[in-house]
C-alpha atoms as a PDB file:
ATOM      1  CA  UNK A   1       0.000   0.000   0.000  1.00  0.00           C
ATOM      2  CA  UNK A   2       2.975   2.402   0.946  1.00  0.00           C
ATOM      3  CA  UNK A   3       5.122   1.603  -1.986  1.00  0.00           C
ATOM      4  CA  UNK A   4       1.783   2.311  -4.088  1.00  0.00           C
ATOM      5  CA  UNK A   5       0.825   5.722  -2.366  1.00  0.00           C
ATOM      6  CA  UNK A   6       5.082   6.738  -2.988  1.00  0.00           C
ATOM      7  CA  UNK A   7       4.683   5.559  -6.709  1.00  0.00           C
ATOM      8  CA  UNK A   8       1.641   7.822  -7.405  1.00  0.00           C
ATOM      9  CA  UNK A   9       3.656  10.814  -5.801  1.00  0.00           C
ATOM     10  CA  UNK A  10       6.576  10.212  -7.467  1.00  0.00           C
ATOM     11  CA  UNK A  11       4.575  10.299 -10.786  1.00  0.00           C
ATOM     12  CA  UNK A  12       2.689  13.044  -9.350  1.00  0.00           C
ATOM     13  CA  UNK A  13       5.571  14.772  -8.774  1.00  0.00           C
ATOM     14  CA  UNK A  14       7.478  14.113 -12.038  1.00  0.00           C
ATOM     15  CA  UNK A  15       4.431  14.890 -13.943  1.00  0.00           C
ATOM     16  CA  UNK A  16       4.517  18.570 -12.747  1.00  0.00           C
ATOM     17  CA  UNK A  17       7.790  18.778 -13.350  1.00  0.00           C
ATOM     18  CA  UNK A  18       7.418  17.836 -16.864  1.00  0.00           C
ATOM     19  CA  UNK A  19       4.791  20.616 -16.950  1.00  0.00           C
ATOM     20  CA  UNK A  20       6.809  23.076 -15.668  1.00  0.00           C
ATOM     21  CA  UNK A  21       9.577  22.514 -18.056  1.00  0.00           C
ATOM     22  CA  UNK A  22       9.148  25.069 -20.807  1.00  0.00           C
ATOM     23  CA  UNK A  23       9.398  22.618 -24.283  1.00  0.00           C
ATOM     24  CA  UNK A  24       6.263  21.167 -22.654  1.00  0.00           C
ATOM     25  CA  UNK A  25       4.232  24.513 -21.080  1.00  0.00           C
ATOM     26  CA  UNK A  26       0.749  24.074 -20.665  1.00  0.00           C
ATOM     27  CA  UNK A  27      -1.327  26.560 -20.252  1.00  0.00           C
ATOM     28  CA  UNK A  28      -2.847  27.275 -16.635  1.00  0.00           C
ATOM     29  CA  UNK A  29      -5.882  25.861 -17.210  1.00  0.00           C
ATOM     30  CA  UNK A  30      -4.783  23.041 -18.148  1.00  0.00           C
ATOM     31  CA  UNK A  31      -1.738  22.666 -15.691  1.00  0.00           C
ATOM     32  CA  UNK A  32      -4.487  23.210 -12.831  1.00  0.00           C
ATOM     33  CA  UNK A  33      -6.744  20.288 -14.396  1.00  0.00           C
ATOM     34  CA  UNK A  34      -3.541  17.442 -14.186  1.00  0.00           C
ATOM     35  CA  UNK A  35      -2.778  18.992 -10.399  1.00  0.00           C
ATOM     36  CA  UNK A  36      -6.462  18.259  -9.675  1.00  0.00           C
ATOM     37  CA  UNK A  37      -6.723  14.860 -11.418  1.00  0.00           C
ATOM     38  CA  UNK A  38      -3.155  13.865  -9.652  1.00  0.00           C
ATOM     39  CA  UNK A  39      -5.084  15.327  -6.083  1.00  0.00           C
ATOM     40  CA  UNK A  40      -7.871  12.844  -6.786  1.00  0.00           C
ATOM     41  CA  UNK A  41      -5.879   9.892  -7.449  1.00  0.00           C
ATOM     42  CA  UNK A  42      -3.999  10.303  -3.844  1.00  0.00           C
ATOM     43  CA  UNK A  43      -7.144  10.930  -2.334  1.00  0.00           C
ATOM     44  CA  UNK A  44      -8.678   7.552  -3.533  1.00  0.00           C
ATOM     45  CA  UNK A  45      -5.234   6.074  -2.699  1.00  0.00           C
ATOM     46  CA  UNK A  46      -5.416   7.577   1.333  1.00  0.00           C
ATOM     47  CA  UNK A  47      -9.145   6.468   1.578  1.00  0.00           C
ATOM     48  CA  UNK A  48      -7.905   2.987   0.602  1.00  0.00           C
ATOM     49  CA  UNK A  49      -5.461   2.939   3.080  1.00  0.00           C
ATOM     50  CA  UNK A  50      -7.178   4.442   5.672  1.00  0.00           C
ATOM     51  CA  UNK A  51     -10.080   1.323   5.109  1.00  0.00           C
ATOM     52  CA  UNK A  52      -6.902  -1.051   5.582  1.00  0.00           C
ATOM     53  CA  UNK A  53      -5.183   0.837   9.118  1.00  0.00           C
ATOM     54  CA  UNK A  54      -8.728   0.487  10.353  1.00  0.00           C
ATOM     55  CA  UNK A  55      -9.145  -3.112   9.461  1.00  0.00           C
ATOM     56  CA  UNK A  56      -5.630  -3.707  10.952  1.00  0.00           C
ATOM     57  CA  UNK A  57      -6.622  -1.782  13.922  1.00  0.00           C
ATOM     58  CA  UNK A  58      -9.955  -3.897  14.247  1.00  0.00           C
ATOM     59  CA  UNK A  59      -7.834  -6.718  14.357  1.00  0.00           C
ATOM     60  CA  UNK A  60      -5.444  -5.560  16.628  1.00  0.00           C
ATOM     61  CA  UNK A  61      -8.163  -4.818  19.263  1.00  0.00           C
ATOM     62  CA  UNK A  62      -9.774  -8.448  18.651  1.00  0.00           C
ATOM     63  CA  UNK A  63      -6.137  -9.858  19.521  1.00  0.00           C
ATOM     64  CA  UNK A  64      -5.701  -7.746  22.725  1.00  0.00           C
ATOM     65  CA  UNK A  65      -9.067  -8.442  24.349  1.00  0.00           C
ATOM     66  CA  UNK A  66      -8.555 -11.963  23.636  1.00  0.00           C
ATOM     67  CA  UNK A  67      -5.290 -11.888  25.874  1.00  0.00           C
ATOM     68  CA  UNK A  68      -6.324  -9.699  28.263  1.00  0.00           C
ATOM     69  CA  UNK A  69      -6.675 -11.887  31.411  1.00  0.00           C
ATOM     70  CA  UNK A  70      -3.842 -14.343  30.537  1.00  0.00           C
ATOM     71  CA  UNK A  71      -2.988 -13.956  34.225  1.00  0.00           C
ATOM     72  CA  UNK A  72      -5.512 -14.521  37.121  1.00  0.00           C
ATOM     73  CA  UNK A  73      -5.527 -14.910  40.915  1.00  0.00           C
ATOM     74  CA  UNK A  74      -7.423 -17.604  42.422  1.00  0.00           C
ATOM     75  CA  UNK A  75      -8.602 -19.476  45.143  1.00  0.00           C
ATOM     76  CA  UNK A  76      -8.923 -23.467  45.432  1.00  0.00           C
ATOM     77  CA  UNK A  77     -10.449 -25.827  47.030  1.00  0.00           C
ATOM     78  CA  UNK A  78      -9.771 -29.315  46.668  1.00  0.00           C
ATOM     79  CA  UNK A  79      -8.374 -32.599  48.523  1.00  0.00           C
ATOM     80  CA  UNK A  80      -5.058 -33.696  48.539  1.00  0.00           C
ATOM     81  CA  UNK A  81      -3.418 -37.534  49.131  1.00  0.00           C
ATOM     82  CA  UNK A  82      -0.087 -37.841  50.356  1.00  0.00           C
ATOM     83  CA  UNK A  83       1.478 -41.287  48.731  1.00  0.00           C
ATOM     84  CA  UNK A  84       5.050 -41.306  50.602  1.00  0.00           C
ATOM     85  CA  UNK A  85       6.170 -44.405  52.624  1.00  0.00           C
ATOM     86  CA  UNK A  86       4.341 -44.642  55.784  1.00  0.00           C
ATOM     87  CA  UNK A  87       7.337 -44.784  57.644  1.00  0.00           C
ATOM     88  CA  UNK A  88       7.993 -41.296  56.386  1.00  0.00           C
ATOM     89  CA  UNK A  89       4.478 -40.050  56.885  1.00  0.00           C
ATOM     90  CA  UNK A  90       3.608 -42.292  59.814  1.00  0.00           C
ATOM     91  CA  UNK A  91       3.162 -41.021  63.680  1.00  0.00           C
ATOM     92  CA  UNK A  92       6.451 -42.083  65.372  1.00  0.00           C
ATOM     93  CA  UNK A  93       6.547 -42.827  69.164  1.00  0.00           C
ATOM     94  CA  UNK A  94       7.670 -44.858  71.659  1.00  0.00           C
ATOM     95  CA  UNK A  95       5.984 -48.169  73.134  1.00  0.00           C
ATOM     96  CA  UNK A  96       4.764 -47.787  76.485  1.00  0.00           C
ATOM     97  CA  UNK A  97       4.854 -51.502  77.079  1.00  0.00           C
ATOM     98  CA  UNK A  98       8.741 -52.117  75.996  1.00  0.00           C
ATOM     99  CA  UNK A  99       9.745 -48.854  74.962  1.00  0.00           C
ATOM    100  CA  UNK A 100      10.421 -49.854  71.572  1.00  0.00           C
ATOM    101  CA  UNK A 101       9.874 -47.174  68.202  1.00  0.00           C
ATOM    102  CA  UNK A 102       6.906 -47.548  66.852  1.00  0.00           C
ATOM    103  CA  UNK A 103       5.265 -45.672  63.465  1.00  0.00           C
ATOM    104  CA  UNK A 104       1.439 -45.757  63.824  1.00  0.00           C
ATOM    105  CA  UNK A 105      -0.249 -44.919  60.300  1.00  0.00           C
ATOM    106  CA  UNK A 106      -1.946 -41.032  59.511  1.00  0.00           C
ATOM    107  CA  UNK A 107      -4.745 -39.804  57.274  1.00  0.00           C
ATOM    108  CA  UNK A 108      -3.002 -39.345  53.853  1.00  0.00           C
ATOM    109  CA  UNK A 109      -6.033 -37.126  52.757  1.00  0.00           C
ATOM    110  CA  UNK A 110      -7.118 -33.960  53.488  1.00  0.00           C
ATOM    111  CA  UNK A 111      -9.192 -30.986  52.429  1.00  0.00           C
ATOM    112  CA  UNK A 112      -7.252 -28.032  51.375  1.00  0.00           C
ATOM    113  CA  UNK A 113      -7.598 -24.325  50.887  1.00  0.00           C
ATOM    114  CA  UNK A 114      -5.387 -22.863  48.395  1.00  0.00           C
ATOM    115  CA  UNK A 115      -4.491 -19.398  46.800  1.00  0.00           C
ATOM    116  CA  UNK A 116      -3.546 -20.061  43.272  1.00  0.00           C
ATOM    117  CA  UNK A 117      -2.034 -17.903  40.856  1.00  0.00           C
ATOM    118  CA  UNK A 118      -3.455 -19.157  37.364  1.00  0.00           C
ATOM    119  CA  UNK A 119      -2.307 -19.013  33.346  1.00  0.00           C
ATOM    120  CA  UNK A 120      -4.098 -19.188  30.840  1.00  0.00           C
ATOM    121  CA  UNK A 121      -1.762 -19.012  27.860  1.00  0.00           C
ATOM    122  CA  UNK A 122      -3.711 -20.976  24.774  1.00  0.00           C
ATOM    123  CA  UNK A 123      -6.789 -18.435  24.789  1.00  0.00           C
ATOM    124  CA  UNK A 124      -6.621 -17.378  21.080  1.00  0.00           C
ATOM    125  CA  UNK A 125      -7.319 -20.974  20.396  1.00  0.00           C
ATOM    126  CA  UNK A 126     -10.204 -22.125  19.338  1.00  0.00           C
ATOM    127  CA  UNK A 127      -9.970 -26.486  20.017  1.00  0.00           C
ATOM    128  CA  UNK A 128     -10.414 -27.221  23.380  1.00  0.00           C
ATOM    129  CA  UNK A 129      -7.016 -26.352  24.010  1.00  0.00           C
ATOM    130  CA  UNK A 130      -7.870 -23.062  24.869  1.00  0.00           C
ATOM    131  CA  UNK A 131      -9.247 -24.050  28.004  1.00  0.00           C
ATOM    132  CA  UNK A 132      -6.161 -25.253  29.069  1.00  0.00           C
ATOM    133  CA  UNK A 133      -3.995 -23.607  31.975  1.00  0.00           C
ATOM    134  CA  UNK A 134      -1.238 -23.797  34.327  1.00  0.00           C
ATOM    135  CA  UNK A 135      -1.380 -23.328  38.122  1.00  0.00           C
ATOM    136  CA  UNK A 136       0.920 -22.344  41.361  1.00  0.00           C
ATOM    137  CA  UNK A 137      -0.831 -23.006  44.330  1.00  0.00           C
ATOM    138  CA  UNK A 138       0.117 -22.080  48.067  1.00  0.00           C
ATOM    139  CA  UNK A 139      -1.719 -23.993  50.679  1.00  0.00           C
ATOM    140  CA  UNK A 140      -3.417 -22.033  53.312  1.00  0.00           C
ATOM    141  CA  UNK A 141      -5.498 -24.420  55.198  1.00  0.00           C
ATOM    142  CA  UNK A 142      -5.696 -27.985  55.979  1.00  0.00           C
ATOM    143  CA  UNK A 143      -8.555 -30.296  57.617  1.00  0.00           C
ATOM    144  CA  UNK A 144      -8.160 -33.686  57.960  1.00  0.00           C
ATOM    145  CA  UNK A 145      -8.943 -36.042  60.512  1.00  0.00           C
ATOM    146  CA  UNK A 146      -6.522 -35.202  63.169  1.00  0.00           C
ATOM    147  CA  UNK A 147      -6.678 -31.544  62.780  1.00  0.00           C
ATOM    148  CA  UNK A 148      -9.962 -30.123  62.008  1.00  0.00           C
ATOM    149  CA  UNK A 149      -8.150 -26.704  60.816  1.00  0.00           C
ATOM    150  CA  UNK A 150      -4.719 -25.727  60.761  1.00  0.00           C
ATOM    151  CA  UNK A 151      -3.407 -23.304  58.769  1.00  0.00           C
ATOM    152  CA  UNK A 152       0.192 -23.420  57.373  1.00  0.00           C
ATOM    153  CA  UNK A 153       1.975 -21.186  59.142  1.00  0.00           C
ATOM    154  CA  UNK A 154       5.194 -22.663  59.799  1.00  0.00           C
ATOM    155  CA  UNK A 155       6.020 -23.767  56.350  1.00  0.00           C
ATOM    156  CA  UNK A 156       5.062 -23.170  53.080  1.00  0.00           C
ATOM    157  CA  UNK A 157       3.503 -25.541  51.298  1.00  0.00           C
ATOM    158  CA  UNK A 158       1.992 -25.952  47.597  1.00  0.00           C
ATOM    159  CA  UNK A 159       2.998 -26.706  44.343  1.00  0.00           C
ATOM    160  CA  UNK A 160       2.186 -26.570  40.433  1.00  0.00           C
ATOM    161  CA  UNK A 161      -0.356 -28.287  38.140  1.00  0.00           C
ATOM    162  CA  UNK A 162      -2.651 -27.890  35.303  1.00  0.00           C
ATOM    163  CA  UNK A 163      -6.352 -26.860  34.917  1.00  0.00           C
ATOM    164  CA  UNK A 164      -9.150 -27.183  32.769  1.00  0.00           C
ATOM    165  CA  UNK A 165     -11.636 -24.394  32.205  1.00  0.00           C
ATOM    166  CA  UNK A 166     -14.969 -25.175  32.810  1.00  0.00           C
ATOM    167  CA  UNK A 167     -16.579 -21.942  32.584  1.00  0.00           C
ATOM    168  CA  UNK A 168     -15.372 -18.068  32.381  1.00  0.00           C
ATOM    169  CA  UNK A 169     -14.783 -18.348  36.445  1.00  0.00           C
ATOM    170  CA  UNK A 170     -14.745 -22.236  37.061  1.00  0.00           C
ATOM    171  CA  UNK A 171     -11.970 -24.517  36.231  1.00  0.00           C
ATOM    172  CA  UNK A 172     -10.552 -27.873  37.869  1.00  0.00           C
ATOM    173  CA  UNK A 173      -6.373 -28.231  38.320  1.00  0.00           C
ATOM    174  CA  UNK A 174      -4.505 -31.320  39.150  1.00  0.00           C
ATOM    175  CA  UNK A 175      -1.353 -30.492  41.037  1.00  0.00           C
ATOM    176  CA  UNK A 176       1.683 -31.797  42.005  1.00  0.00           C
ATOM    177  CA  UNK A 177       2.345 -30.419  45.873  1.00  0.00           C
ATOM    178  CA  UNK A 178       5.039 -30.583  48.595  1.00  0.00           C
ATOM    179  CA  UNK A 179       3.924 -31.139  52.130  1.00  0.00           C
ATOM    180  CA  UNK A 180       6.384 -29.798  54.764  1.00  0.00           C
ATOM    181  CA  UNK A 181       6.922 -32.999  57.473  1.00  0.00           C
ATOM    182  CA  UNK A 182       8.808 -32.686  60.374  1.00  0.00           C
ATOM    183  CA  UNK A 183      10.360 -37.109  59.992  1.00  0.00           C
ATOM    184  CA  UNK A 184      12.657 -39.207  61.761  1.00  0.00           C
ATOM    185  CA  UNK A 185      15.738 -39.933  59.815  1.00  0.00           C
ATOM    186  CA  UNK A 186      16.122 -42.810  58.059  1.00  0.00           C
ATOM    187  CA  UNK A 187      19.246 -44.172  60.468  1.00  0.00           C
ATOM    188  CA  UNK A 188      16.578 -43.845  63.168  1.00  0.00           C
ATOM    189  CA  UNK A 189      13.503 -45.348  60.894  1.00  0.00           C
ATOM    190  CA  UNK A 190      15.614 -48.341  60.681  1.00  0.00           C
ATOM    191  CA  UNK A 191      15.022 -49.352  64.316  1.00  0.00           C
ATOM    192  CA  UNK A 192      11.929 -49.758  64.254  1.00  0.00           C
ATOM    193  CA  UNK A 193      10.415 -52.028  66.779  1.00  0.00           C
ATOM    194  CA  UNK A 194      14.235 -51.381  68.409  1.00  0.00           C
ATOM    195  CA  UNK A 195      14.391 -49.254  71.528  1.00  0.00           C
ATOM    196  CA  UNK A 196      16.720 -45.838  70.958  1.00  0.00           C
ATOM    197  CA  UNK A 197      19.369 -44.793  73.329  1.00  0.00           C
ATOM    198  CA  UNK A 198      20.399 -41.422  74.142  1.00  0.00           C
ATOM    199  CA  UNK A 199      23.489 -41.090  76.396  1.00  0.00           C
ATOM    200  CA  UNK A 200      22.973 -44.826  77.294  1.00  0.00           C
ATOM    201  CA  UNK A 201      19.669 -44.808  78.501  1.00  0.00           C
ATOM    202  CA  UNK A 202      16.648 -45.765  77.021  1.00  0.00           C
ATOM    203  CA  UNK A 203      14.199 -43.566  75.346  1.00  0.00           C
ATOM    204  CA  UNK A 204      10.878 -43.472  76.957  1.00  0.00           C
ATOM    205  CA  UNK A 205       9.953 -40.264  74.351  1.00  0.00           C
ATOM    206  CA  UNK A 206      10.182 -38.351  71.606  1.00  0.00           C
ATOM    207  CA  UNK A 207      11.082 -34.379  71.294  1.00  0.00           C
ATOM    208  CA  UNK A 208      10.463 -33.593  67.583  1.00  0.00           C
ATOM    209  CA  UNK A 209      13.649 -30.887  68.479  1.00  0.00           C
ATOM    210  CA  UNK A 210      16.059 -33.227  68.619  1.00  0.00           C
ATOM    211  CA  UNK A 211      18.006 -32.964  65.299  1.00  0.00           C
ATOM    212  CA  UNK A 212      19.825 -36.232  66.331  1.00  0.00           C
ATOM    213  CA  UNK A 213      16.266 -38.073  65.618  1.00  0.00           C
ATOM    214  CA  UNK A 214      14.646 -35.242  63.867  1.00  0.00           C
ATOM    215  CA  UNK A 215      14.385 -33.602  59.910  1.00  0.00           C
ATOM    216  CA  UNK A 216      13.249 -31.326  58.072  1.00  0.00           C
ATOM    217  CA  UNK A 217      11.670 -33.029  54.395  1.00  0.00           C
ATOM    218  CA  UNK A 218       9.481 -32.334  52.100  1.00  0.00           C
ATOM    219  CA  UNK A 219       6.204 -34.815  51.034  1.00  0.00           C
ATOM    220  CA  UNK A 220       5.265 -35.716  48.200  1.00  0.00           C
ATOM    221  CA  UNK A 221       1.488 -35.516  46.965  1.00  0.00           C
ATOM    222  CA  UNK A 222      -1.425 -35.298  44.257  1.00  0.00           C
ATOM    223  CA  UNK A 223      -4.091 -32.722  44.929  1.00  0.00           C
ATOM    224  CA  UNK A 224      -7.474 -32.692  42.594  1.00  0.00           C
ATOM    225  CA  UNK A 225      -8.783 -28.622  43.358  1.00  0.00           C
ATOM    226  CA  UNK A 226     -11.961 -26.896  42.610  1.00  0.00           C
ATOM    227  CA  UNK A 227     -10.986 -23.597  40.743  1.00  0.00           C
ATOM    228  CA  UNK A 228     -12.415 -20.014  41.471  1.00  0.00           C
ATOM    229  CA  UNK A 229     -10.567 -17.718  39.610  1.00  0.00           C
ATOM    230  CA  UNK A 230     -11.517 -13.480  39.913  1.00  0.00           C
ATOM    231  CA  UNK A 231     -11.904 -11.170  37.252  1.00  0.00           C
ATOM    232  CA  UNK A 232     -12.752 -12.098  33.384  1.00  0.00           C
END
């Protein structure tokens, strides 16, 4: 379109050149009558181009309201199963009877309360890809069977998955989560149904402090969430 507009002007241009040279003089009338024909051409040229900016612009807008929103915050609700080893998930203690270590089994699932940051990157598509999205979740609350609510504030605790938009607010994720767990170490989970010494004498207890027994670890889980996202 440019490169048409610039040839018209050129031969616009040259063309009243040509008429002002004096082996080719026109006279005024007729001088005025090219300049005016010449003015109409460009004028039919800028209306064409100004029907093609607006069509680009149109298009343009159609593109940006269709990735506006790409980014959303969130809030899930879902339940969660932990699938470690129960002797790193398990309830350790020690036997009142003989005094021996014992790991007693815990609730693997729970409900959970999650803020969730969520992406929504295949919009423009129009398969049912474009309901397709990623999420980062934080945990906020937990209630399970041995603690009707706790919320997560020693540790955090959450993880990433994918979603599937169900409608413009609704979607469901699957995620992959870490749970923070407070376990024995695995010298210690070895003597199990052994009794543990400490300075030569039997332990009747356990203090979850004692970084001798004690670490810090991360569980692994799958968590199936309910979606609420805010905004468009």
């Amino acid at each position: 379109m440019l490169r048409s507009l610039q040839k018209h002007l050129s031969v616009t241009f040259a063309g009243m050149v040509v008429v002002a040279t004096p082996c080719w003089a026109q006279s005024p009338s007729d001088t005025l009558k090219t300049i005016a024909k010449d003015v109409r051409g460009i004028q039919e040229q800028i209306k064409g181009n100004t029907a093609d900016v607006k069509t680009i612009q149109a298009q343009l807008s159609k593109m940006a309201d269709s990735k506006a929103g790409v980014i959303h915050f969130a809030v899930g609700l879902g339940v969660r199963f932990i699938y470690d080893e129960k002797e790193y998930f398990g309830e350790p203690s020690i036997s009142p009877i003989d005094s021996t270590l014992q790991i007693d089994s815990r609730d693997r699932g729970a409900v959970i309360l999650s803020g969730v940051i969520m992406a929504t990157p295949f919009v423009t598509k129009t398969s049912w890809i474009s309901n397709l999205g990623f999420v980062a979740n934080l945990n906020l609350a937990e209630i399970s069977s041995e603690n009707v609510n706790t919320i997560n504030n020693k540790s955090i605790e959450g993880g990433l998955g994918i979603s599937y938009q169900l409608q413009s607010n609704f979607a469901l994720a699957v995620t992959y989560d870490l749970v923070y767990s407070r376990r024995l170490r695995d010298y210690v989970l070895t003597r199990k149904g052994d009794r543990l010494f400490d300075n030569g004498k039997v332990l009747t207890k356990l203090n979850r402090e004692n970084d001798n027994l004690f670490i810090d670890d991360n569980l692994s889980s799958l968590s199936l969430k309910f979606i609420y996202r805010f905004g468009k």
